[in-house]
C-alpha atoms as a PDB file:
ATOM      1  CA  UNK A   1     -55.025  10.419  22.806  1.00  0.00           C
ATOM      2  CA  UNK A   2     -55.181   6.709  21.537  1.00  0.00           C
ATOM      3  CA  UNK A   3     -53.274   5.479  18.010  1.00  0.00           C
ATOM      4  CA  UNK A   4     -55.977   3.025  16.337  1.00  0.00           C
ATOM      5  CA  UNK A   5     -53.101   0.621  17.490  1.00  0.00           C
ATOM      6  CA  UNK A   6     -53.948   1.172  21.163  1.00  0.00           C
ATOM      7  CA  UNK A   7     -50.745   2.670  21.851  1.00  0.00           C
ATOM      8  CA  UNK A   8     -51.579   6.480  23.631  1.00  0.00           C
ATOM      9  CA  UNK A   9     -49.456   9.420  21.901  1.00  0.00           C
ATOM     10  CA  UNK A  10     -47.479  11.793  23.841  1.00  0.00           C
ATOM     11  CA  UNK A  11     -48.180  15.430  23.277  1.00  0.00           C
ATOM     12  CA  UNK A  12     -44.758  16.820  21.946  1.00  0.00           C
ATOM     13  CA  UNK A  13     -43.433  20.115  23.291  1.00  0.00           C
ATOM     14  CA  UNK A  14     -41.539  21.720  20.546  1.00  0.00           C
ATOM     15  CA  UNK A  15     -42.101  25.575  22.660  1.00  0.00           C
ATOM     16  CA  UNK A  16     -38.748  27.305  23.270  1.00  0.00           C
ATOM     17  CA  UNK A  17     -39.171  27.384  27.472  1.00  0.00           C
ATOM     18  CA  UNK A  18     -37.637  30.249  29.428  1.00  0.00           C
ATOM     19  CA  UNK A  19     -37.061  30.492  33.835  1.00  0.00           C
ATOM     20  CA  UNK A  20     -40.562  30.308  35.226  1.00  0.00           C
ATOM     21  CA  UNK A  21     -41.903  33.807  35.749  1.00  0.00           C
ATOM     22  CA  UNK A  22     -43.809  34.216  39.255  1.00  0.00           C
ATOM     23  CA  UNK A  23     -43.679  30.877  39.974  1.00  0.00           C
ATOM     24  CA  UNK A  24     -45.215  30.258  35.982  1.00  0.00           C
ATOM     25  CA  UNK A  25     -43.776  28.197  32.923  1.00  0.00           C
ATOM     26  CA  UNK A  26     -43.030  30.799  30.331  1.00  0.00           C
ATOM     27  CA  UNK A  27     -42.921  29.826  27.224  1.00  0.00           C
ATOM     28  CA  UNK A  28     -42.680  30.429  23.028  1.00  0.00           C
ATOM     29  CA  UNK A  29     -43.471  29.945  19.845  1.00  0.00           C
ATOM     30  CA  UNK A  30     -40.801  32.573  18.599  1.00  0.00           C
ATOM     31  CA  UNK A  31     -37.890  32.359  17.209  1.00  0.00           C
ATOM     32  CA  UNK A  32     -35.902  35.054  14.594  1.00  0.00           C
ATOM     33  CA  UNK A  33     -33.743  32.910  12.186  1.00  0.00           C
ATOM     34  CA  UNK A  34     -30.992  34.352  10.483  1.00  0.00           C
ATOM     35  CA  UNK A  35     -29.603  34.103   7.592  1.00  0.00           C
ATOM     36  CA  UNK A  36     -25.400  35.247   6.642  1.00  0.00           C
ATOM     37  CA  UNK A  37     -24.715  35.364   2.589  1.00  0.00           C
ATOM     38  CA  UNK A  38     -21.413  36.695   1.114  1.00  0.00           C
ATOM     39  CA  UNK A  39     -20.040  37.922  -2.288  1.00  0.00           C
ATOM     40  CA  UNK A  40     -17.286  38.882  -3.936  1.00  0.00           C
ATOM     41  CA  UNK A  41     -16.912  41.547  -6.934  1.00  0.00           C
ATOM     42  CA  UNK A  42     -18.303  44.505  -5.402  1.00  0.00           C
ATOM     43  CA  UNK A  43     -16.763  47.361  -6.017  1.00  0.00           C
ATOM     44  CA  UNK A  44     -18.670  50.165  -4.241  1.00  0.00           C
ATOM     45  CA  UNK A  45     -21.615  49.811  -1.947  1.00  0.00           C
ATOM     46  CA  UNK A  46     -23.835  52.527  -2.661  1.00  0.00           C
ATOM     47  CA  UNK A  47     -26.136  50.520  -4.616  1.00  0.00           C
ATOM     48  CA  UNK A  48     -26.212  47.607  -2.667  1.00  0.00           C
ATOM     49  CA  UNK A  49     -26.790  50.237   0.523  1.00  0.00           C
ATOM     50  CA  UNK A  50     -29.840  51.588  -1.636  1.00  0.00           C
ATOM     51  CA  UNK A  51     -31.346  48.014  -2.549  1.00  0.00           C
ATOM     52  CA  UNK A  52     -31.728  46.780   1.084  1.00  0.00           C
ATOM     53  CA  UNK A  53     -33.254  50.015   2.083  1.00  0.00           C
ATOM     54  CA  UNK A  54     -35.627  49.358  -0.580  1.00  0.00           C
ATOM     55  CA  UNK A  55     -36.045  45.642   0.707  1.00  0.00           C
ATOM     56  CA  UNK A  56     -37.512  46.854   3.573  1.00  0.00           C
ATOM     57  CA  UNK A  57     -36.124  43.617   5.504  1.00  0.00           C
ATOM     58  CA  UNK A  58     -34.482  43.626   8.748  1.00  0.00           C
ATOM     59  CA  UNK A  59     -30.510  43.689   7.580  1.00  0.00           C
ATOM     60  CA  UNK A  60     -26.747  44.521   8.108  1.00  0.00           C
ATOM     61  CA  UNK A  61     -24.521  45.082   5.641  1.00  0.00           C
ATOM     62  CA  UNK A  62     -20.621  44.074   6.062  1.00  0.00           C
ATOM     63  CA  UNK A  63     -17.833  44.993   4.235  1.00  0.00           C
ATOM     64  CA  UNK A  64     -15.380  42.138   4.338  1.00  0.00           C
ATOM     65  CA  UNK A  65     -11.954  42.667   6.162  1.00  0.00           C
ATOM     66  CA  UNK A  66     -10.119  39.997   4.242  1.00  0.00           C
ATOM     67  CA  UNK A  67     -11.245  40.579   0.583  1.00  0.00           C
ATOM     68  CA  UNK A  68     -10.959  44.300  -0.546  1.00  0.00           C
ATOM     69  CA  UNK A  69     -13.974  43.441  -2.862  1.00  0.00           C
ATOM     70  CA  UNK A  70     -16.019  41.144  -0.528  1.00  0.00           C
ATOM     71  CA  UNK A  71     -19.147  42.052   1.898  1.00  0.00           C
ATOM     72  CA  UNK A  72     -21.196  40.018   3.828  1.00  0.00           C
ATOM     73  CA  UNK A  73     -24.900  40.380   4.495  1.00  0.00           C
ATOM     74  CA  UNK A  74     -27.322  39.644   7.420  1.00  0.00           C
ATOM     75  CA  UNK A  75     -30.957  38.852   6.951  1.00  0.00           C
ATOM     76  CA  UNK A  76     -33.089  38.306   9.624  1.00  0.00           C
ATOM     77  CA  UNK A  77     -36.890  37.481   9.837  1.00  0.00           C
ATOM     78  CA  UNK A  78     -39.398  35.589  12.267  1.00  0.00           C
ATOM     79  CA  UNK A  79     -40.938  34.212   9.232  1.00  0.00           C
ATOM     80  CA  UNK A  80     -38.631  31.275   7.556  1.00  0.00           C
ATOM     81  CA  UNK A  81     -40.598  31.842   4.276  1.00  0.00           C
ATOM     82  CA  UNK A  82     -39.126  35.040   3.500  1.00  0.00           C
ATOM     83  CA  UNK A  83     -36.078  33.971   3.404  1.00  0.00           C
ATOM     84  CA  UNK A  84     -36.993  31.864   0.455  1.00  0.00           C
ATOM     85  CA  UNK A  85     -38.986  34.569  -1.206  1.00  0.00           C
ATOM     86  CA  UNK A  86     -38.499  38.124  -0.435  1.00  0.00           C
ATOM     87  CA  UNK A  87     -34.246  37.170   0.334  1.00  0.00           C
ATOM     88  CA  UNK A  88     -34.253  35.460  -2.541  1.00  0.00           C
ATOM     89  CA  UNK A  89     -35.449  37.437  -4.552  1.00  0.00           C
ATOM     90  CA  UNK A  90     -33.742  40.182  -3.676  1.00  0.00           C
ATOM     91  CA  UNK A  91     -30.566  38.130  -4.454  1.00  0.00           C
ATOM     92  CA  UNK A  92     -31.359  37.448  -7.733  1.00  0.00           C
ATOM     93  CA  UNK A  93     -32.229  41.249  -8.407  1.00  0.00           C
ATOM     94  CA  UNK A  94     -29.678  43.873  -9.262  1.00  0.00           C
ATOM     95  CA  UNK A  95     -27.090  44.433  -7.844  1.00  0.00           C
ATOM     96  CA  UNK A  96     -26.702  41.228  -6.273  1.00  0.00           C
ATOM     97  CA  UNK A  97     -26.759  39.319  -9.319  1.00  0.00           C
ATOM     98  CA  UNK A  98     -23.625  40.692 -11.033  1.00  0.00           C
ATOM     99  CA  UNK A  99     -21.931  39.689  -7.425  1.00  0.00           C
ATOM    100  CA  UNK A 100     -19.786  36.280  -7.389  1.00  0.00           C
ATOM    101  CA  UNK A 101     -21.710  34.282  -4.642  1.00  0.00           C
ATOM    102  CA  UNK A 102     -19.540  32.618  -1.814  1.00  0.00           C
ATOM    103  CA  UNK A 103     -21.786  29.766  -0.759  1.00  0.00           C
ATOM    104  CA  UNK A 104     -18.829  28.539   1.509  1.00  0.00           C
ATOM    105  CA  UNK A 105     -19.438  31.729   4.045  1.00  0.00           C
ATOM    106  CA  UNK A 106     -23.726  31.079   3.847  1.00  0.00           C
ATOM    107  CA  UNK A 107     -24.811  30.327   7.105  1.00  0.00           C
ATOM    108  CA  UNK A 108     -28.524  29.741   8.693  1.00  0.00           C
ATOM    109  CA  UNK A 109     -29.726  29.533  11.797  1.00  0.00           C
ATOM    110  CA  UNK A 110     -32.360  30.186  14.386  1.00  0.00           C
ATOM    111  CA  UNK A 111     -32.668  31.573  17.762  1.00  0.00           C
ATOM    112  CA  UNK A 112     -33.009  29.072  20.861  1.00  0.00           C
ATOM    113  CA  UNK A 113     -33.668  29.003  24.496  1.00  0.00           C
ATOM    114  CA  UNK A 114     -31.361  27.791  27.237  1.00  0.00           C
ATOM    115  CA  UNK A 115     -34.200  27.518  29.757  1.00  0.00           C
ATOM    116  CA  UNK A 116     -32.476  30.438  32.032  1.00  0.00           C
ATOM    117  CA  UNK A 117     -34.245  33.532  30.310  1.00  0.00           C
ATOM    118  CA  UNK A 118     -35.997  35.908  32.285  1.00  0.00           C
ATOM    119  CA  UNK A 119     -37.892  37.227  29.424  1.00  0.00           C
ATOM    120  CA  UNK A 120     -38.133  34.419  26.777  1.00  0.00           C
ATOM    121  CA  UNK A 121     -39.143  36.584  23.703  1.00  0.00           C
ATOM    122  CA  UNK A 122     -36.650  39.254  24.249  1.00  0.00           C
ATOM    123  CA  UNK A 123     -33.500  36.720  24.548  1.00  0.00           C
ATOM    124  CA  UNK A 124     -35.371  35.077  21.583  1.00  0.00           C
ATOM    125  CA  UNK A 125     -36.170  38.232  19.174  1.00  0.00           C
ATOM    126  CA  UNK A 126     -35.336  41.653  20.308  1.00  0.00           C
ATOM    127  CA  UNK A 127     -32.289  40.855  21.776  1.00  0.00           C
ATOM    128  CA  UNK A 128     -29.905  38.973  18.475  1.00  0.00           C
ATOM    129  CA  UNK A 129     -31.820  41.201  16.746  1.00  0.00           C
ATOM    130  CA  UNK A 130     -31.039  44.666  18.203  1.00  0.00           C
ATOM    131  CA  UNK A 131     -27.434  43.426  18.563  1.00  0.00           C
ATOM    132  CA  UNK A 132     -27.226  42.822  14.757  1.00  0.00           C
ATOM    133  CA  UNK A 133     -28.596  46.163  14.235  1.00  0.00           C
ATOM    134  CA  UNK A 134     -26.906  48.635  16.692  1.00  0.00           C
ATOM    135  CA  UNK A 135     -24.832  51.351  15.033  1.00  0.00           C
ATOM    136  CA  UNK A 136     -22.270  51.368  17.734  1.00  0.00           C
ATOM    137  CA  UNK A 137     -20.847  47.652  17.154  1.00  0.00           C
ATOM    138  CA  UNK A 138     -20.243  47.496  13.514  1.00  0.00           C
ATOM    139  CA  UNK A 139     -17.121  45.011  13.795  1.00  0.00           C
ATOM    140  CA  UNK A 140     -18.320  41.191  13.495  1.00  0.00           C
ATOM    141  CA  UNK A 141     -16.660  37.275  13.133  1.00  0.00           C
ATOM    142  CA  UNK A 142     -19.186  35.003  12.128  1.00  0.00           C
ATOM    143  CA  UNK A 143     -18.824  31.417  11.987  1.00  0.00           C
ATOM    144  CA  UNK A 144     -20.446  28.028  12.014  1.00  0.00           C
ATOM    145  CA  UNK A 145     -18.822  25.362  14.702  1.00  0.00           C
ATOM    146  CA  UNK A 146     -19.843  21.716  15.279  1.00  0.00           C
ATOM    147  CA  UNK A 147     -19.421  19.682  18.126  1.00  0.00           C
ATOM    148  CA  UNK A 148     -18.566  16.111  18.297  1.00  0.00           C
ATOM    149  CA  UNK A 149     -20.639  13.158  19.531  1.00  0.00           C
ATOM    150  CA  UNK A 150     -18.856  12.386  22.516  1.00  0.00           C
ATOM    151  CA  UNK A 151     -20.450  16.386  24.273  1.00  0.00           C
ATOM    152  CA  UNK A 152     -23.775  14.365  23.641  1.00  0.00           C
ATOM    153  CA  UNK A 153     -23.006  11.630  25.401  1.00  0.00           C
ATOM    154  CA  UNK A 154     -22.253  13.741  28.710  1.00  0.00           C
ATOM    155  CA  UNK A 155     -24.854  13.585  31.256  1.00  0.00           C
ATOM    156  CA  UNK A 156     -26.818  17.021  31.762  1.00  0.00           C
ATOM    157  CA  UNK A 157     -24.558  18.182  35.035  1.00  0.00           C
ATOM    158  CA  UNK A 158     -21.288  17.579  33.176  1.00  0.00           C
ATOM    159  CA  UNK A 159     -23.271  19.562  29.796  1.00  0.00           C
ATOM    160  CA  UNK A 160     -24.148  22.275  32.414  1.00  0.00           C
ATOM    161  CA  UNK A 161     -20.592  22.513  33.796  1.00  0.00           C
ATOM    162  CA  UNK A 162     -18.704  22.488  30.179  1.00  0.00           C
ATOM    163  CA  UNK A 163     -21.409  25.191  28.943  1.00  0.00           C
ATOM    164  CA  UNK A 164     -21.317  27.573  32.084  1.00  0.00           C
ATOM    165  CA  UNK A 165     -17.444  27.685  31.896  1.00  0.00           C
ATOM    166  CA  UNK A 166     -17.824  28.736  28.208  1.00  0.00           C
ATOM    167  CA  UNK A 167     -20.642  31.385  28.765  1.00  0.00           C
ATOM    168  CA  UNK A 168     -18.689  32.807  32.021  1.00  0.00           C
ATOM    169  CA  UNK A 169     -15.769  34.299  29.241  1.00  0.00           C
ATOM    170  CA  UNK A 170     -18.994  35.412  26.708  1.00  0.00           C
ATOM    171  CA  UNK A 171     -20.678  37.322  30.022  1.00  0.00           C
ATOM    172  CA  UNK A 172     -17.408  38.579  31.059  1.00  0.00           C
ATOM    173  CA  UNK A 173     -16.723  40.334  27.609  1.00  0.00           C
ATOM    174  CA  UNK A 174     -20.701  41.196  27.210  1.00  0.00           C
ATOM    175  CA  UNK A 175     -20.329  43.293  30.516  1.00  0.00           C
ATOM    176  CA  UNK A 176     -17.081  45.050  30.126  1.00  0.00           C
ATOM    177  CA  UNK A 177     -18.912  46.242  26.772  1.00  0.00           C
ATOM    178  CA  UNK A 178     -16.310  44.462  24.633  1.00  0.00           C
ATOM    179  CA  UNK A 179     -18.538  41.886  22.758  1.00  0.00           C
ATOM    180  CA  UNK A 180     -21.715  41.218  22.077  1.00  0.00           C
ATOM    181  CA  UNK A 181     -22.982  37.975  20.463  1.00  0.00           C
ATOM    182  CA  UNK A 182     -25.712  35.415  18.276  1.00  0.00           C
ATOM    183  CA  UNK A 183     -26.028  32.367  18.882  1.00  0.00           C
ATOM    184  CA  UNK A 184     -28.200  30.463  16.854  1.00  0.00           C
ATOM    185  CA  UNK A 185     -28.840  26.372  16.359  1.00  0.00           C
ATOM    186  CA  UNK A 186     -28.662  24.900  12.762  1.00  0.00           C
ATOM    187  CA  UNK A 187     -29.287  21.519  13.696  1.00  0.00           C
ATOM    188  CA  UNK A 188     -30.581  20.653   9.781  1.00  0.00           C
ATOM    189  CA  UNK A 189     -30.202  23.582   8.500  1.00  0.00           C
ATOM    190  CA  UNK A 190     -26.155  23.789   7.468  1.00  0.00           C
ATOM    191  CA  UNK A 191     -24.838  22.083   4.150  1.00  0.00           C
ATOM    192  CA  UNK A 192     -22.023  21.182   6.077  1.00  0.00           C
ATOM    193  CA  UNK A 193     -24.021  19.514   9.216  1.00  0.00           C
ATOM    194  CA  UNK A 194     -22.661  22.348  12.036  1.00  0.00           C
ATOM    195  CA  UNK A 195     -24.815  22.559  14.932  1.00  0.00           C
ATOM    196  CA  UNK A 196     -23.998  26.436  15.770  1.00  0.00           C
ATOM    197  CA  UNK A 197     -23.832  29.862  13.817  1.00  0.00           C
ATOM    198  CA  UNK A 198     -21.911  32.214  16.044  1.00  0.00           C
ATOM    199  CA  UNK A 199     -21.762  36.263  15.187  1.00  0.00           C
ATOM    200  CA  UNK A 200     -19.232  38.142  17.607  1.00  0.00           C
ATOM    201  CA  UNK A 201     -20.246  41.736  17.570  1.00  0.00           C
ATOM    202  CA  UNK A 202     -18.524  44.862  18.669  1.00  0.00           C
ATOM    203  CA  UNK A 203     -17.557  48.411  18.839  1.00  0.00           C
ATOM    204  CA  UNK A 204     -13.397  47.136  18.099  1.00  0.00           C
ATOM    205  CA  UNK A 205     -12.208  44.146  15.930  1.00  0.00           C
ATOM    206  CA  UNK A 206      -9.661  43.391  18.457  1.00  0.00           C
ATOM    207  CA  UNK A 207     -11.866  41.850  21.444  1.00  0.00           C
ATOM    208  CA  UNK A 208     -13.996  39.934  19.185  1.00  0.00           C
ATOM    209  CA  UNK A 209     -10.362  38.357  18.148  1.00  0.00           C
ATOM    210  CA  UNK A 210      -9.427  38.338  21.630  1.00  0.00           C
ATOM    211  CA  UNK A 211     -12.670  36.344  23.087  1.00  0.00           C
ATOM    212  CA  UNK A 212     -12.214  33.273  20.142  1.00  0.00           C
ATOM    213  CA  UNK A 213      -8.748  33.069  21.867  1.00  0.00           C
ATOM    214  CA  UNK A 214      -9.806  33.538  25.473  1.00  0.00           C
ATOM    215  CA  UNK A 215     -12.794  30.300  24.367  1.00  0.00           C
ATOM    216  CA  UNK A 216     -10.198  27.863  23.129  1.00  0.00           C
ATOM    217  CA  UNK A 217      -9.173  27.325  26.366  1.00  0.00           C
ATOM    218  CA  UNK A 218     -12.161  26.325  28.055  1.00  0.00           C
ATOM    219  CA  UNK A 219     -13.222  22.824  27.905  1.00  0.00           C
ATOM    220  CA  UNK A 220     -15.717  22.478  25.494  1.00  0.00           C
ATOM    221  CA  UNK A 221     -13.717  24.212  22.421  1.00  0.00           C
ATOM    222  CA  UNK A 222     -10.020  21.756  23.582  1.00  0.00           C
ATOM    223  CA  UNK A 223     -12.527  18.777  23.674  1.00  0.00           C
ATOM    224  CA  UNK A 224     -15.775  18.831  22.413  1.00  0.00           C
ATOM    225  CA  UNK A 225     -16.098  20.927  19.064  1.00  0.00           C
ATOM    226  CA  UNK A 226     -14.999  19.366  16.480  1.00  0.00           C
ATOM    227  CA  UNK A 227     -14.500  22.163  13.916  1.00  0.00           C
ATOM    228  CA  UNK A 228     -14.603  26.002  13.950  1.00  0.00           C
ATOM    229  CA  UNK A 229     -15.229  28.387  10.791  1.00  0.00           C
ATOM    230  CA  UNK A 230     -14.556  29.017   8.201  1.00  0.00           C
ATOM    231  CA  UNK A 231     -14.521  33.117   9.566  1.00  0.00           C
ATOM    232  CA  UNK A 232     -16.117  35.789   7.721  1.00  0.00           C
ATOM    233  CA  UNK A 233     -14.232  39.330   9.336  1.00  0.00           C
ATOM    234  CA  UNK A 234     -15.748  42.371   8.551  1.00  0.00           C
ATOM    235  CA  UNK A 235     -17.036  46.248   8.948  1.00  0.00           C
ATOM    236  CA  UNK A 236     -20.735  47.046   9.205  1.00  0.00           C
ATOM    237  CA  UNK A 237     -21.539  50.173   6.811  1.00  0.00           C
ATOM    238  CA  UNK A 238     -25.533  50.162   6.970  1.00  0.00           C
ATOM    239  CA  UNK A 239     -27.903  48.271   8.985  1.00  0.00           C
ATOM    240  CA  UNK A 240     -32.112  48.825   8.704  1.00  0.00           C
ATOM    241  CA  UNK A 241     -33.368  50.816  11.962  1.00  0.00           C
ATOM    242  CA  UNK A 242     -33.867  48.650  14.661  1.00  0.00           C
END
């Protein structure tokens, strides 16, 4: 294709790309973003239980470990225009708008590929999604982190080495069955300009503790993230079916 300057224009790939499958790109146009929104001031949950359910959206509801009235909520859609009609409106309904919003703990982000997936729209969707949403791992830490510009200026094979060392501790955890996580890019879409939104999910509170420790070692958290949190800690008590 030819500008009316002469110049020809490069077809952009914005597809999330997977490992090739039979010798085949695989690729998508999928992604679930997700959205984390806190409050203070609640002093029961039963009606805040009964409004989701209503909602009919895909959701988790926390109760907050570190504030005895606090909870924290999980939204998650394919569509980023229901978060900015059907979330929102539900947040300015009852009983949501009695609550004392915490805009320090919001977080949004999306789903991304690595290029390693064996099944692109599973890692994508079904996966963050039915971790969210599984009744046997209600504890969960989630938390924005940045990194700083000198990771960027790494060349891919010292990126891949950093990244592996990190994701060999995440695996390790995943397989014993001690945590389970999201990770989601928010390049753009963070007030405070983080790059990550990170839920740690589990059946105990301790692990998910345990792993943040076990990561601060490796050589991307000593060197190359430049801030962490802040943490929201808390219970799940009611999460949409899966």
């Amino acid at each position: 294709m030819q500008h009316p300057n002469g110049e020809s224009k490069e077809q952009l790939d914005i597809l999330e790309h997977g490992a090739p499958v039979d010798g085949q790109p695989q690729t998508s146009d999928r992604r679930l973003y997700v959205q984390f929104q806190a409050f203070t001031g609640a002093i029961g949950t039963d009606d805040i239980v009964a409004a989701l359910k209503d909602s009919g959206l895909d959701a988790a509801l926390y109760v907050d470990a570190n504030d005895p009235y606090g909870i924290g909520l999980v939204f998650m859609t394919e569509s980023a225009d229901v978060l900015v009609t059907e979330v929102r409106d539900l947040m300015n309904s009852e009983p949501f708008d009695v609550l004392d919003h915490r805009p320090e703990l919001t977080m949004l982000g999306r789903s991304y590929a690595t290029g390693y997936e064996p099944d692109l729209d599973h890692a994508l969707v079904e996966r963050p999604k039915g971790n969210v949403l599984n009744p046997d791992w209600p504890w969960g830490i989630w938390y924005p982190l940045r990194r700083n510009g000198a990771f960027a200026e790494l060349n891919h094979k010292e990126q891949r080495e950093i990244l592996m060392e990190h994701a060999s501790i995440g695996r390790a955890y995943g397989r014993a069955g001690f945590a389970h996580d999201v990770r989601l890019a928010c390049y753009g879409l963070d007030a405070n300009d983080n790059d990550f939104v990170i839920g740690l999910i589990g059946e105990d509170l301790y692990p998910l503790s345990r792993v943040v420790q076990d990561m601060r070692k490796t050589t991307q958290t000593a060197l190359y993230v430049d801030s962490l949190g802040p943490f929201f800690v808390g219970k799940k008590v009611w999460q949409s079916a899966s």
